[in-house]
Protein backbone atom coordinates (compact mmCIF):
# COMPACT_ATOMS: atom_id res chain seq x y z
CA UNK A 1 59.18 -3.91 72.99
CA UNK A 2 57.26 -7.24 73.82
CA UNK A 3 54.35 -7.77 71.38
CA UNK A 4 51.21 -9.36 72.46
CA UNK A 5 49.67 -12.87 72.36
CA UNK A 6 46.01 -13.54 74.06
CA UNK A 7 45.16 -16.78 75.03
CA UNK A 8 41.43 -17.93 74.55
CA UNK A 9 40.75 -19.99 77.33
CA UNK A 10 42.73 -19.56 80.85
CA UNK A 11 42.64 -23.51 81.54
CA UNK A 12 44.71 -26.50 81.64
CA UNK A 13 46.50 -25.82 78.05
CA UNK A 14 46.25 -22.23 78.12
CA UNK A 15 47.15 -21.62 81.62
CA UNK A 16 49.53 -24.38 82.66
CA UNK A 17 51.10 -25.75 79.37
CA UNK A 18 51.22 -22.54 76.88
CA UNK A 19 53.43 -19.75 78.56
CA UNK A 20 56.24 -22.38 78.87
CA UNK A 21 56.59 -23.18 75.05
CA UNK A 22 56.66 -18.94 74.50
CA UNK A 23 59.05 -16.48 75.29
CA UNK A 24 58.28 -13.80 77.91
CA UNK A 25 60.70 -11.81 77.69
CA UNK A 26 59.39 -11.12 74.27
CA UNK A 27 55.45 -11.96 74.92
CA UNK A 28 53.00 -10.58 76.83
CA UNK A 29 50.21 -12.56 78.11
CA UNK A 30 46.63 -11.76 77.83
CA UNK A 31 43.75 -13.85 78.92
CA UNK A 32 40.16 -14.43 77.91
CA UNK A 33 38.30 -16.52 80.10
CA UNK A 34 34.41 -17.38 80.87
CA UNK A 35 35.30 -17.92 84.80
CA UNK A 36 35.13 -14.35 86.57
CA UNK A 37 36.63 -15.82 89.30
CA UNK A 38 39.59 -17.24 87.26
CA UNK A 39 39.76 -13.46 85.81
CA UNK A 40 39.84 -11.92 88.78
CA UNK A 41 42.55 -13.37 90.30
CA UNK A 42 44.75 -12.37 87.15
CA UNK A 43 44.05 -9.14 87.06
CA UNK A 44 44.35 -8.91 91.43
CA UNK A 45 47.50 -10.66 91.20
CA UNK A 46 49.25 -10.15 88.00
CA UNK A 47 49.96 -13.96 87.18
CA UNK A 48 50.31 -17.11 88.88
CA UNK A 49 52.61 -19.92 89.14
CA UNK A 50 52.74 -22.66 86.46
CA UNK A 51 54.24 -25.75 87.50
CA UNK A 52 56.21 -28.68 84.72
CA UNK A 53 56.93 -31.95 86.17
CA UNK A 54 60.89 -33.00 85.08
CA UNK A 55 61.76 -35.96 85.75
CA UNK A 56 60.35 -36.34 89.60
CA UNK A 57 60.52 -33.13 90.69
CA UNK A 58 58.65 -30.27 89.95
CA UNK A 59 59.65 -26.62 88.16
CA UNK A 60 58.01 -23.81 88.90
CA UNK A 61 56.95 -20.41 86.79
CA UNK A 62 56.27 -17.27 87.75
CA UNK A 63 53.62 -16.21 84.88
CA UNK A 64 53.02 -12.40 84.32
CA UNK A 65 50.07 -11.39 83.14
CA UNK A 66 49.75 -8.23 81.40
CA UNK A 67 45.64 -8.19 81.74
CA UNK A 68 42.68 -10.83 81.51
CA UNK A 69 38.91 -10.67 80.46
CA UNK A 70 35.68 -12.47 80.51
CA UNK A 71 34.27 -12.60 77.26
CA UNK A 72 32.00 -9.83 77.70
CA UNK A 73 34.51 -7.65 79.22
CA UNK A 74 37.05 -8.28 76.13
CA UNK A 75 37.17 -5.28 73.30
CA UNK A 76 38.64 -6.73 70.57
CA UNK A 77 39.70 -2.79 68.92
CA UNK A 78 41.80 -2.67 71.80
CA UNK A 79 43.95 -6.05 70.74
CA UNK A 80 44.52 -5.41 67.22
CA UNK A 81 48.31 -5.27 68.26
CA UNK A 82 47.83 -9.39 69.14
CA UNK A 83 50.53 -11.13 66.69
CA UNK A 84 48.65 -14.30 67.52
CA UNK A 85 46.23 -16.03 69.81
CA UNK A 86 45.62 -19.15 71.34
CA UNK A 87 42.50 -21.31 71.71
CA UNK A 88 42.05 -24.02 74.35
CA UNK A 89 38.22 -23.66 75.57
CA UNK A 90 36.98 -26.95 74.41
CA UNK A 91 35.95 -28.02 70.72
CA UNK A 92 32.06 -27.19 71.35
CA UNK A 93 32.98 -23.75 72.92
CA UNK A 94 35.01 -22.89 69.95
CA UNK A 95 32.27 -21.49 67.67
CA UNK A 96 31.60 -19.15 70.61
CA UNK A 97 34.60 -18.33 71.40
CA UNK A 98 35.55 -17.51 67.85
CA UNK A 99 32.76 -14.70 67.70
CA UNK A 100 35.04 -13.04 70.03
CA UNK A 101 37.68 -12.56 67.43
CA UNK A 102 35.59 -11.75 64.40
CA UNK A 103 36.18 -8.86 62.47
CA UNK A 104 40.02 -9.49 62.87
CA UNK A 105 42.80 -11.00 60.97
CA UNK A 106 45.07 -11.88 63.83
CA UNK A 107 46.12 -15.29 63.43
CA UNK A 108 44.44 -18.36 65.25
CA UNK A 109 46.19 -20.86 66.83
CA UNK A 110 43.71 -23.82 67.40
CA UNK A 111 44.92 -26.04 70.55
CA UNK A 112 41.71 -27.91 70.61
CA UNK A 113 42.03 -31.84 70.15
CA UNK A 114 39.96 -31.74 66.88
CA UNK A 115 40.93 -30.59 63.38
CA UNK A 116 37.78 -29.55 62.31
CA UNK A 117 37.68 -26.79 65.22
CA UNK A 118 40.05 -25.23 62.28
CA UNK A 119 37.05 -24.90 59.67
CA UNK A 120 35.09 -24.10 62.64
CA UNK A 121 36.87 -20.70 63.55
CA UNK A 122 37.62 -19.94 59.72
CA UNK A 123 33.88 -19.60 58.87
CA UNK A 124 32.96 -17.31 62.09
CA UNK A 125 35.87 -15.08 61.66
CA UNK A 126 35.84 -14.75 58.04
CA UNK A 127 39.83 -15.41 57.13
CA UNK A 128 41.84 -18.27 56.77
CA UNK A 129 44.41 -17.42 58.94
CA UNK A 130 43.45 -20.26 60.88
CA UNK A 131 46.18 -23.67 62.03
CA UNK A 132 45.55 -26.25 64.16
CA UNK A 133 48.20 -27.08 66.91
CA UNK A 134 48.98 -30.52 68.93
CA UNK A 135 50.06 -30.17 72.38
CA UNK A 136 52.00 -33.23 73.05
CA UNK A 137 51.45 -32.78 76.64
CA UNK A 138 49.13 -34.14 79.48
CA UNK A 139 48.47 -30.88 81.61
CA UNK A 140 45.96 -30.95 84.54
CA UNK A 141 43.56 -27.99 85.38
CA UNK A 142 44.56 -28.02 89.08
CA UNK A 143 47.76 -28.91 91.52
CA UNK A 144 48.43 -30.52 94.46
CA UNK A 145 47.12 -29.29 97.73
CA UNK A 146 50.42 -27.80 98.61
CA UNK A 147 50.76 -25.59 95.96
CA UNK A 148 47.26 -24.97 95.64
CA UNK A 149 47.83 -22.87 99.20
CA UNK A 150 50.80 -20.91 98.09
CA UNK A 151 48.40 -19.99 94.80
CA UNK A 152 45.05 -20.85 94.48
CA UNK A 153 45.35 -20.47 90.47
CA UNK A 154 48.76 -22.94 90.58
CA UNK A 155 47.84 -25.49 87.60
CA UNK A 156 50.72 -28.78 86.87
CA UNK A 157 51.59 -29.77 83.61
CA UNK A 158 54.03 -31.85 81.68
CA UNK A 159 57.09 -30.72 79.82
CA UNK A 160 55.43 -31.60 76.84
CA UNK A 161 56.36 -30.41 72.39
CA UNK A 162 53.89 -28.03 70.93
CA UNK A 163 53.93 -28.64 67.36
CA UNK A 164 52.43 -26.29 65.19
CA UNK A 165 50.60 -25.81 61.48
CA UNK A 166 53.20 -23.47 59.99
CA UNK A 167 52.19 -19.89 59.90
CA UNK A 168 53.06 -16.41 59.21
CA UNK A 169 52.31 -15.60 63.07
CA UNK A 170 56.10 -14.18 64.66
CA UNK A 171 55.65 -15.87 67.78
CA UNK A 172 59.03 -16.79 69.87
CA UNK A 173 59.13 -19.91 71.92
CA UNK A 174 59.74 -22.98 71.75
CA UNK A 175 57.54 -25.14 69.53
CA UNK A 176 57.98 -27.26 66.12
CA UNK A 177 56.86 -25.68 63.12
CA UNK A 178 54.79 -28.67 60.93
CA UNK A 179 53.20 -28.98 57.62
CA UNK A 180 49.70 -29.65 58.16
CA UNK A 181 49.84 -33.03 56.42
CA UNK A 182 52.65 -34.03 58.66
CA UNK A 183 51.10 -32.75 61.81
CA UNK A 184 47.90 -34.63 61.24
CA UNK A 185 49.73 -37.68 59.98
CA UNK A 186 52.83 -37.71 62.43
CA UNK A 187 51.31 -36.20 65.46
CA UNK A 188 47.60 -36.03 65.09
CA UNK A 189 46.98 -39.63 64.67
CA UNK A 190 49.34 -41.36 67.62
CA UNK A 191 47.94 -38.50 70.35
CA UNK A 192 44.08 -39.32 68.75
CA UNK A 193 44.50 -43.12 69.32
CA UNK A 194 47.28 -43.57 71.28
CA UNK A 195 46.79 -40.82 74.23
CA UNK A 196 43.07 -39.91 73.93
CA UNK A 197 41.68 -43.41 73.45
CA UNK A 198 43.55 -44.90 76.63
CA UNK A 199 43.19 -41.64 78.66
CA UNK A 200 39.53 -41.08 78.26
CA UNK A 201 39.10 -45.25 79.25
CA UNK A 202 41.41 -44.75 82.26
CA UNK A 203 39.40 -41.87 83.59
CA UNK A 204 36.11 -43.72 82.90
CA UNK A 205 37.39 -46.34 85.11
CA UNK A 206 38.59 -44.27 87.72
CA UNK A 207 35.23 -42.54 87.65
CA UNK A 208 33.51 -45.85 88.73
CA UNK A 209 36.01 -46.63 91.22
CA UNK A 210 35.63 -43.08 92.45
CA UNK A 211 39.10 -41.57 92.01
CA UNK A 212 39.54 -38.11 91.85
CA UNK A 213 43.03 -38.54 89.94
CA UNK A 214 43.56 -40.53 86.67
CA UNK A 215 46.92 -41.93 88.25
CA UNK A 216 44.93 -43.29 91.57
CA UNK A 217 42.87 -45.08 88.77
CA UNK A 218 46.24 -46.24 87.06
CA UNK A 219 47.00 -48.08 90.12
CA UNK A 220 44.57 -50.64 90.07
CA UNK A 221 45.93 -53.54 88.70
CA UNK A 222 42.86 -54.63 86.92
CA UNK A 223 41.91 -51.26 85.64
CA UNK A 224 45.73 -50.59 84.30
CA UNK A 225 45.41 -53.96 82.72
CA UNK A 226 42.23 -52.58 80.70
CA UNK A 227 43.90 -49.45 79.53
CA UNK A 228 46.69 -51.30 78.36
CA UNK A 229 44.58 -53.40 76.35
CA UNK A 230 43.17 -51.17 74.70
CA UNK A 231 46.40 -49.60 73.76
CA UNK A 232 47.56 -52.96 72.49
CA UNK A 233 44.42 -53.07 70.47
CA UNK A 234 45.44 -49.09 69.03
CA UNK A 235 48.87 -49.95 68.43
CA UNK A 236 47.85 -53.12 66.24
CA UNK A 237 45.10 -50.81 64.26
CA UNK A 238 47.30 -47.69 63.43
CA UNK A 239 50.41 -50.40 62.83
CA UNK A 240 48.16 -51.93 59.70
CA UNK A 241 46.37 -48.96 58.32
CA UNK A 242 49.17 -45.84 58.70
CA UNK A 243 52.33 -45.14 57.45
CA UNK A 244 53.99 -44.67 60.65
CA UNK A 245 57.36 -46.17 62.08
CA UNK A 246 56.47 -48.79 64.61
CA UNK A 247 59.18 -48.14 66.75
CA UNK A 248 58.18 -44.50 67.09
CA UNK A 249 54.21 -45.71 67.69
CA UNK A 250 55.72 -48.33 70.61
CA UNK A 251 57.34 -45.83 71.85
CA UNK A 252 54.03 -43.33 71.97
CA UNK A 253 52.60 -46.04 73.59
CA UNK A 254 55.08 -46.52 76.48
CA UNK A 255 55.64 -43.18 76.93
CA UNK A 256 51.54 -42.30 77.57
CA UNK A 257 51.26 -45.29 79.88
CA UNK A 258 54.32 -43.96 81.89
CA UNK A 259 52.14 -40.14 81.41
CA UNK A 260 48.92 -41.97 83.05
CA UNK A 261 50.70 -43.13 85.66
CA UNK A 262 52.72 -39.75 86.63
CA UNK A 263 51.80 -39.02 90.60
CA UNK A 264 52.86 -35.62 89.97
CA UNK A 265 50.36 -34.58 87.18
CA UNK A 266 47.24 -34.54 89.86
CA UNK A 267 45.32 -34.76 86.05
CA UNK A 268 41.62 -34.66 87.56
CA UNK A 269 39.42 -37.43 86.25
CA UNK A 270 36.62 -35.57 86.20
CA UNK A 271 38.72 -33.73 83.22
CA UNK A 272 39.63 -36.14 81.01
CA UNK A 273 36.29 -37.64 81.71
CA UNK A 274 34.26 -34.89 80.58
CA UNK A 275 31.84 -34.67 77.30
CA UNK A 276 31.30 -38.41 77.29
CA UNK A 277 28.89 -37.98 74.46
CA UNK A 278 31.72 -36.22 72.71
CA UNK A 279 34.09 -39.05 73.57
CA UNK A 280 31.40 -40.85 71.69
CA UNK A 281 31.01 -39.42 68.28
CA UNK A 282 30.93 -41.86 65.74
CA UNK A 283 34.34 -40.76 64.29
CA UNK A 284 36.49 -40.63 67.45
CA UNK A 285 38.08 -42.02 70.13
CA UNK A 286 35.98 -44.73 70.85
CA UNK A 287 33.18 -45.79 68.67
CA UNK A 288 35.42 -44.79 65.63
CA UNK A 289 38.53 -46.45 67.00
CA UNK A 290 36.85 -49.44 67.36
CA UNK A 291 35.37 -49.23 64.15
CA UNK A 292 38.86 -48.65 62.50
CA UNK A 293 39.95 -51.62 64.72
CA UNK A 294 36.83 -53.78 63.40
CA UNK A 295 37.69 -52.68 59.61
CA UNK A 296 41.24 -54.24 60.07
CA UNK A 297 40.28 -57.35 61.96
CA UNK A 298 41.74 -56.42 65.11
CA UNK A 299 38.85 -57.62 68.32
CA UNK A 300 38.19 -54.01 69.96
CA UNK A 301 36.88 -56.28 72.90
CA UNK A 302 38.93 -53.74 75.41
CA UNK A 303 37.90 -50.78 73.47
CA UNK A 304 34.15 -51.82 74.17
CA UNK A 305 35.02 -51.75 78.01
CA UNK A 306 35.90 -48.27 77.63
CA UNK A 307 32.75 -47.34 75.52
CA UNK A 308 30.46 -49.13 78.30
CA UNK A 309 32.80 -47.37 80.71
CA UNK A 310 31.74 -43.72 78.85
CA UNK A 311 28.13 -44.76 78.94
CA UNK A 312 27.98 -45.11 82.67
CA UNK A 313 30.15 -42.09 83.65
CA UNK A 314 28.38 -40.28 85.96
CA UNK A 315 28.96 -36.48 87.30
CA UNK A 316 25.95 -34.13 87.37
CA UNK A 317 28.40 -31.54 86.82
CA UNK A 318 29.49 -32.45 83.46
CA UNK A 319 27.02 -31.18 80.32
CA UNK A 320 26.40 -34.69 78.98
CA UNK A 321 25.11 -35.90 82.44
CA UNK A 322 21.83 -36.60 80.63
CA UNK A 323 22.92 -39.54 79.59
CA UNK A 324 22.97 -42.05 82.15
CA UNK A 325 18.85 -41.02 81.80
CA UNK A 326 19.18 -41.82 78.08
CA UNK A 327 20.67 -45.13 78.78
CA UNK A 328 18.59 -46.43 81.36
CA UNK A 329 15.24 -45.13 78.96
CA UNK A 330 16.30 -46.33 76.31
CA UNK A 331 17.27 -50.01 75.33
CA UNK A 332 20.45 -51.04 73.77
CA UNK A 333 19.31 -51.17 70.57
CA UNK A 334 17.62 -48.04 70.30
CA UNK A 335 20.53 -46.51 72.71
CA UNK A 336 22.82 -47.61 70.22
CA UNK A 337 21.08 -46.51 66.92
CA UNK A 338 19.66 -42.89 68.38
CA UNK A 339 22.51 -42.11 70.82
CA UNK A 340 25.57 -43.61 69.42
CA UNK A 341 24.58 -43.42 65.78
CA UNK A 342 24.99 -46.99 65.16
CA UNK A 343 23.50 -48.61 62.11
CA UNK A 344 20.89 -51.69 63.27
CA UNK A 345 22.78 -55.07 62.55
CA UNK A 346 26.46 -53.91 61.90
CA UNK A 347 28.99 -55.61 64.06
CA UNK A 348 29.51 -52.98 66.95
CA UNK A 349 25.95 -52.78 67.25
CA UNK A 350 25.54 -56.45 67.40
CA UNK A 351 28.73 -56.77 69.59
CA UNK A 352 27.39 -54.08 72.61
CA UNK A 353 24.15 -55.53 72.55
CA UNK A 354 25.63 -58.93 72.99
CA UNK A 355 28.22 -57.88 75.75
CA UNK A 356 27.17 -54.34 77.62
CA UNK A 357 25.39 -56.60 80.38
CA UNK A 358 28.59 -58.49 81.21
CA UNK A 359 30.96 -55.80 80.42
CA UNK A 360 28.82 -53.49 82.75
CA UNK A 361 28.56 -56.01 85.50
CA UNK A 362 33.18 -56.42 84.75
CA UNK A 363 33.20 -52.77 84.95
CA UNK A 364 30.94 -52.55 88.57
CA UNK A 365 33.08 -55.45 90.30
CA UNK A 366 36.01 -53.65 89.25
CA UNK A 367 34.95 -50.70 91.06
CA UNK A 368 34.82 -52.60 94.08
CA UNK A 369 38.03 -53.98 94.63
């Protein structure tokens, strides 16, 4: 008898990437997702096709789905069964989300690009049965045209390593089992500075040059040449502070510039792009790798291309839209101290007020090649 995992969040990770690390022959798939449409189509179809880029040709998955939800729709008494489930909705949806599953014990799995979305969940549900999960994997929220005919809900993805905080959850698939020290150390830190640093950059460029895909952005020589930097720049940081191999951070490095570039991944830049404000936060992949870089004398001068490049992003779709308004109301200084959180007079204060003007005008001729 299959036993049951639910998936929180029916989007790139949960949709395209999950159901190939798990076994469904002894799984079955249950989805809860804020997109009726989305939901719909599930429960009208019973699946949809997953595709994983190998090599340079695509595989292809038929995914069964046993039934799918919106939020409001979703009874948790009738899931107590779950042996585990998944979140991917975003880090500031997972409070939310997490409401969802209080007043149960089933065990979280948090796919969510931020550790503290662990702590998070633990203090709305009430346990600790609560572990934080790195997808090593670039997965799109879309597909080709092509596809996209033969199923509108066809999504591409990588073939990718989940790796996993051990826990007691009997889940069968294929995924590594980690310590939580070594998943943060090992693969937390590389994907933090070494794929979401150089990612986010490469879709704010692509956002002023007006691609739609983060590879169509790759393949401007000037642009590629500025997400490299930068993860010259992150390879020189973690190389001084962490206790990580080299060889296995060069080869991190090589292998997300060969991801960016993947013509087959169709990874939206409006995705990647999204929540520049998050992208922001004092701590992460920007303002606090070029702090780290700053602490450890290593120039973040291509890192401050892609925090200009964050501050002009531009979609009046995404939820931090506001803040093109912000910057243009605000000036830098007061931009930087109110928005960004930096302290008056410390160096990446001083070094954006000194620069945004020419890095904005780099950024704009760019653009227009």
């Amino acid at each position: 008898m299959k036993t049951k995992i639910l998936f929180m969040g029916a989007g790139a990770i949960g949709r395209g990437y999950l159901p190939w690390t798990l076994d469904a022959s002894k799984h079955e798939f249950v989805f809860i997702d804020s997109n009726p449409g989305i939901v719909d189509h599930l429960n009208t179809h019973g699946g949809y096709t997953t595709y994983r880029v190998n090599a340079d040709e695509y595989q292809h998955m038929q995914v069964e789905v046993s039934a799918a939800y919106t939020p409001a729709n979703f009874k948790l008494e009738d899931h107590q069964d779950a042996v585990a489930c998944f979140f991917s909705v975003g880090p500031r949806n997972v409070s939310k989300a997490a409401q969802i599953m209080a007043g149960s014990t089933i065990p979280l799995i948090m796919c969510e690009n931020e550790p503290e979305t662990v702590a998070v969940a633990k203090r709305v549900v009430g346990h600790d049965a609560v572990y934080f999960a790195v997808p090593d994997v670039i997965t799109s929220n879309t597909a080709p045209a092509h596809l996209l005919e033969q199923d509108p809900l066809a999504i591409t993805t990588e073939n990718g390593v989940l790796y996993v905080e051990a826990c007691p959850a009997v889940i069968h698939g294929d995924m590594a089992l980690l310590s939580r020290e070594e998943l943060l150390r090992i693969q937390w830190t590389p994907k933090l500075y070494l794929h979401n640093t150089p990612h986010c950059i490469a879709a704010y460029l692509g956002a002023l040059m007006g691609a739609t895909y983060v590879h169509e952005a790759m393949m401007h020589p000037r642009a590629a040449q500025l997400v490299e930097g930068a993860m010259t720049e992150m390879l020189q940081a973690l190389k001084l502070l962490w206790d990580i191999p080299h060889d296995f951070l060069e080869w991190y490095a090589e292998k997300e510039l060969a991801r960016f570039r993947c013509q087959l991944l169709f990874d939206p830049v409006a995705r990647v792009a999204r929540e520049p404000l998050r992208k922001l936060e004092l701590h992460g992949r920007l303002i606090g790798a070029a702090q780290m870089c700053l602490t450890l004398g290593v120039l973040p001068q291509y890192l401050l291309k892609g925090i200009v490049g964050a501050v002009l992003f531009e979609d009046v779709n995404d939820p931090d839209h506001h803040i093109g308004l912000m910057h243009e109301a605000m000036d830098t200084a007061s931009f930087n101290r109110y928005v960004l959180g930096l302290r008056p007079g410390e160096p990446l204060d001083l070094m954006l007020r000194e620069k945004i003007v020419a890095i904005t005008t780099e950024l704009r001729e760019i653009a227009k090649d």
